[in-house]
Protein backbone atom coordinates (compact mmCIF):
# COMPACT_ATOMS: atom_id res chain seq x y z
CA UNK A 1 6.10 11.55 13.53
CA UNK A 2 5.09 10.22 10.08
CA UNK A 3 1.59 8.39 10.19
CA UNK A 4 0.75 5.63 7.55
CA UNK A 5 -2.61 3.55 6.82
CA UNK A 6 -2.21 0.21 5.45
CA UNK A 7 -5.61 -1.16 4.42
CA UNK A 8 -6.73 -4.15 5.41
CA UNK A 9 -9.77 -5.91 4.11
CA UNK A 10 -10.94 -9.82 3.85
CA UNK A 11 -8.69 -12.09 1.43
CA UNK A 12 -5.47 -9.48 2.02
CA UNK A 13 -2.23 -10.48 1.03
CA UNK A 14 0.05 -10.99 4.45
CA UNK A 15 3.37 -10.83 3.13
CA UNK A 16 2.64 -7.61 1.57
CA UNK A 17 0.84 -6.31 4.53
CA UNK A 18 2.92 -7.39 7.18
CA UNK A 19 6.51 -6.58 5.52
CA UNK A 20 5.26 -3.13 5.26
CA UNK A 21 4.12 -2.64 8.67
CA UNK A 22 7.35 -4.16 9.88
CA UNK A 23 9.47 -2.01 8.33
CA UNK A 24 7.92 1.19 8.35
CA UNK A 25 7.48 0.98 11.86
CA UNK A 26 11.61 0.18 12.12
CA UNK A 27 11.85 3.12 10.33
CA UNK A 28 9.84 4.56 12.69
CA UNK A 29 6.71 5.23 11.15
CA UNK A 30 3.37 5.00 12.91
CA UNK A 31 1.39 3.33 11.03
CA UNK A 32 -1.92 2.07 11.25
CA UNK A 33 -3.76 -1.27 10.26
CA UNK A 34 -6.96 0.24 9.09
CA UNK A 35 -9.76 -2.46 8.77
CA UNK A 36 -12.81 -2.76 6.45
CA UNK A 37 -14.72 -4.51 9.90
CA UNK A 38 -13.70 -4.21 13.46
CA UNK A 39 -13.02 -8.30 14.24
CA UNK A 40 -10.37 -9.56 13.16
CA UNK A 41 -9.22 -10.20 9.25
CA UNK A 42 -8.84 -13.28 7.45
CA UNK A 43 -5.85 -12.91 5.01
CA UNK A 44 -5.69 -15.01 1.32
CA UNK A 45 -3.56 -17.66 3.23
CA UNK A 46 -5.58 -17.85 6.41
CA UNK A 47 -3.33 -15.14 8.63
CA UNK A 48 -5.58 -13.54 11.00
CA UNK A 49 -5.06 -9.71 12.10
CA UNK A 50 -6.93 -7.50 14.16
CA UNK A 51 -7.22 -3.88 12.38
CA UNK A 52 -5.94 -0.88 14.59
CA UNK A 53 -9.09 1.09 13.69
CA UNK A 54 -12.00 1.05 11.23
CA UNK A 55 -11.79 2.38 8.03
CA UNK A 56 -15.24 4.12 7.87
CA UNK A 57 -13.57 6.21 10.66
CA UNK A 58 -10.26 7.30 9.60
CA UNK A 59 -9.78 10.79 8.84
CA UNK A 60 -6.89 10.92 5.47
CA UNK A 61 -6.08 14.40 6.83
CA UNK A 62 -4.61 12.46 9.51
CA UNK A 63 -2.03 10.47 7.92
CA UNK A 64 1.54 11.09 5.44
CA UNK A 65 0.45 8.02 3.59
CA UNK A 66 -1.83 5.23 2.61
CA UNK A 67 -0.63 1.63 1.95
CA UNK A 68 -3.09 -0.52 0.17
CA UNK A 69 -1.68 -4.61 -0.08
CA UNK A 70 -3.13 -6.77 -2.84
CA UNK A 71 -4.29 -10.24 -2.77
CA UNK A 72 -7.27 -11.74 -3.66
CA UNK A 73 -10.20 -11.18 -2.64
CA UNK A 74 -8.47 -8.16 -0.56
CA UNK A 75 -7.73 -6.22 -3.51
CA UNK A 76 -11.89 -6.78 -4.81
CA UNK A 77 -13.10 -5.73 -1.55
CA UNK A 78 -10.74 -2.79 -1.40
CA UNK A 79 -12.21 -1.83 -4.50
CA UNK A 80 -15.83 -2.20 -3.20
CA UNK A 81 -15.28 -0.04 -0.30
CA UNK A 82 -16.27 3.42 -0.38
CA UNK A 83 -14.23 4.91 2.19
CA UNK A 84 -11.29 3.26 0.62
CA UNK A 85 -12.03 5.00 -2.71
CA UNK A 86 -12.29 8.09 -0.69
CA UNK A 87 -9.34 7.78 0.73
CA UNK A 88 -7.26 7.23 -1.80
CA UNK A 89 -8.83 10.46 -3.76
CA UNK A 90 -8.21 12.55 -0.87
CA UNK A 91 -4.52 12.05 -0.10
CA UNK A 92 -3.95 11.85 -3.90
CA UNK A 93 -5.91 15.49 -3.95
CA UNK A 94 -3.76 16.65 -1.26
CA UNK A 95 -0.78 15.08 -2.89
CA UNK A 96 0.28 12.51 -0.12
CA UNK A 97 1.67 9.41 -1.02
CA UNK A 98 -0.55 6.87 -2.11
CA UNK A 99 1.02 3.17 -2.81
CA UNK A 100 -0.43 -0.08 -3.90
CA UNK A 101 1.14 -3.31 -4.72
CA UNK A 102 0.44 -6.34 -6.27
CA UNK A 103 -3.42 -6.20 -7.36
CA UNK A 104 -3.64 -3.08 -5.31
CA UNK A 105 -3.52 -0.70 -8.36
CA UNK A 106 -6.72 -1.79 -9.40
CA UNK A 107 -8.33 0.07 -6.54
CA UNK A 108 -6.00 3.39 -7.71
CA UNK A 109 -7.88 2.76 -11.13
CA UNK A 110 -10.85 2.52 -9.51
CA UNK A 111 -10.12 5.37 -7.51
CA UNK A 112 -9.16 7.43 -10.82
CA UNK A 113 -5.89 8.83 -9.72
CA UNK A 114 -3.87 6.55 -12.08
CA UNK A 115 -4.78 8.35 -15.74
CA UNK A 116 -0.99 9.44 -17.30
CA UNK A 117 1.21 7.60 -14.73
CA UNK A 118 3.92 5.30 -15.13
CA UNK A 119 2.94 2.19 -12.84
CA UNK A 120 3.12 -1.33 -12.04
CA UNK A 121 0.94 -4.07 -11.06
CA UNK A 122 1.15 -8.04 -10.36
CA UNK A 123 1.29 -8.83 -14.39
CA UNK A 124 -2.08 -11.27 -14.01
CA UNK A 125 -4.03 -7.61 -13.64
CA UNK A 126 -1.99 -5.59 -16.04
CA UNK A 127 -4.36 -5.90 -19.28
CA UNK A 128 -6.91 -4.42 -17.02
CA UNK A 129 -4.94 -0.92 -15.92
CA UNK A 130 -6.07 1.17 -18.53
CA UNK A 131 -4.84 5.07 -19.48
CA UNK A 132 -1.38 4.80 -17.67
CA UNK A 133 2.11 3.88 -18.77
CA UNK A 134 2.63 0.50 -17.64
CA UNK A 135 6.24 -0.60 -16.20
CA UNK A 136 7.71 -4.06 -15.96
CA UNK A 137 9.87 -2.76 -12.38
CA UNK A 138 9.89 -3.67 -9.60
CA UNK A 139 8.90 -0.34 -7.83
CA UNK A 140 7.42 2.61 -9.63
CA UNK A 141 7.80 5.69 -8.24
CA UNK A 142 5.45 8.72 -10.30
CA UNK A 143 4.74 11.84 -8.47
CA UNK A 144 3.34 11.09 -5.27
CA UNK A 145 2.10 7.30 -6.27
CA UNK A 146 4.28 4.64 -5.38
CA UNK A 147 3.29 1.03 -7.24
CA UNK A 148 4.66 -2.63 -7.08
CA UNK A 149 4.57 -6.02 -8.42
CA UNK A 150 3.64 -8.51 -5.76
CA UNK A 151 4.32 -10.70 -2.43
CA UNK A 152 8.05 -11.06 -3.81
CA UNK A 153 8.95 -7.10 -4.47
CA UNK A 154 7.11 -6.14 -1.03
CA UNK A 155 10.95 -5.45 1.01
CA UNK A 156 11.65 -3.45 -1.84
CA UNK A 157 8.53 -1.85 -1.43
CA UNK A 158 8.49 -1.39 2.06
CA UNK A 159 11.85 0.14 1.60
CA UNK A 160 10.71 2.67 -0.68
CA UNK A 161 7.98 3.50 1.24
CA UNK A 162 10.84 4.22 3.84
CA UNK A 163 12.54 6.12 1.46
CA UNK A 164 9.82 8.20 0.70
CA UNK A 165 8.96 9.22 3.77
CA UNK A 166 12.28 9.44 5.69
CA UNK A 167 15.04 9.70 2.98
CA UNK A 168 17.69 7.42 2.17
CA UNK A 169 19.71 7.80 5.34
CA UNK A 170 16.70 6.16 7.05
CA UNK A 171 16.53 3.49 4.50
CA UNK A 172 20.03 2.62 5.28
CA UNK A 173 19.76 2.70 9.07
CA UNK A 174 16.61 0.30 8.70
CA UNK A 175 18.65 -2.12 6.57
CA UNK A 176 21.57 -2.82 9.14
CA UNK A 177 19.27 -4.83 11.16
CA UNK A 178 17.08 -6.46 8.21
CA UNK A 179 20.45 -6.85 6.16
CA UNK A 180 18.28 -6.99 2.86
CA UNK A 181 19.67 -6.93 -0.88
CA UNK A 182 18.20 -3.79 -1.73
């Protein structure tokens, strides 16, 4: 079974956390809510969740992929938190897939695994991705990164994310219920 992290961390952007839970785990994925506290997590629009597991505990070697959501002041806290950083150079190092969306690619920068890649960002943090090759679609797919635009791209997202892990047959299966315009 294919095993995802989404990272979840105070000020998180919901629709872009929740759509990709949803429909990884339709795809079948497992996929854990990994928190940057144990209680439960206040999104940027007041949406409550309570993480899976802890962050600080999570082993990458664990997982297919990590999902990191935007949002504000998720994506600043994210970027703050040294077992996200960690993370994120880990599965990049072991070439897993590592996706971000929205603000998200910030903490990729931060991170260092964007230098030389084509990605994409919510466009109010674009001026401040510096060395890659910046992309005005919706979904950027470069090597093993996977980078998006914001709360409105995040089915297309999720779907790639899907695609990514499972293939396009699985994409299509995971559709005929969510009938999306993909």
């Amino acid at each position: 079974m294919k095993k995802v992290m989404v990272t979840v961390a105070p000020g998180f952007e919901e629709i872009e956390t929740i759509t990709v839970v949803d429909i990884l785990r339709r795809a079948g994925a497992r996929v854990d809510l990994a928190g940057t506290q144990p209680e439960p997590i206040e999104g940027s629009r007041g949406v409550r969740i309570l993480p899976d597991v802890l962050l600080s505990e999570i082993d990458h070697k664990d997982y297919d992929m990590v999902v990191l959501p935007g949002g504000q002041p998720g994506t600043t806290n994210l970027q703050n938190n040294e077992s996200v950083i960690a993370i994120v150079q880990n599965m990049n190092r072991d070439q897993k897939t590592v996706a971000a969306i929205c603000a998200a690619p910030m903490v990729l920068q931060t991170a260092g695994v964007l230098k030389d890649h084509r990605t994409t960002s919510h466009p109010s943090v674009q001026e401040n991705l510096n060395g890659i090759r910046y992309s005005d679609d919706r979904v950027v797919v470069d090597g093993n990164l996977v980078t998006s635009r914001s709360p409105g791209t995040a089915l297309e997202f999720a779907m790639k994310l899907v695609e990514v892990l499972f293939g396009p047959d699985r994409v299509e299966t995971v559709n005929k219920g969510v009938m999306a315009r993909i």
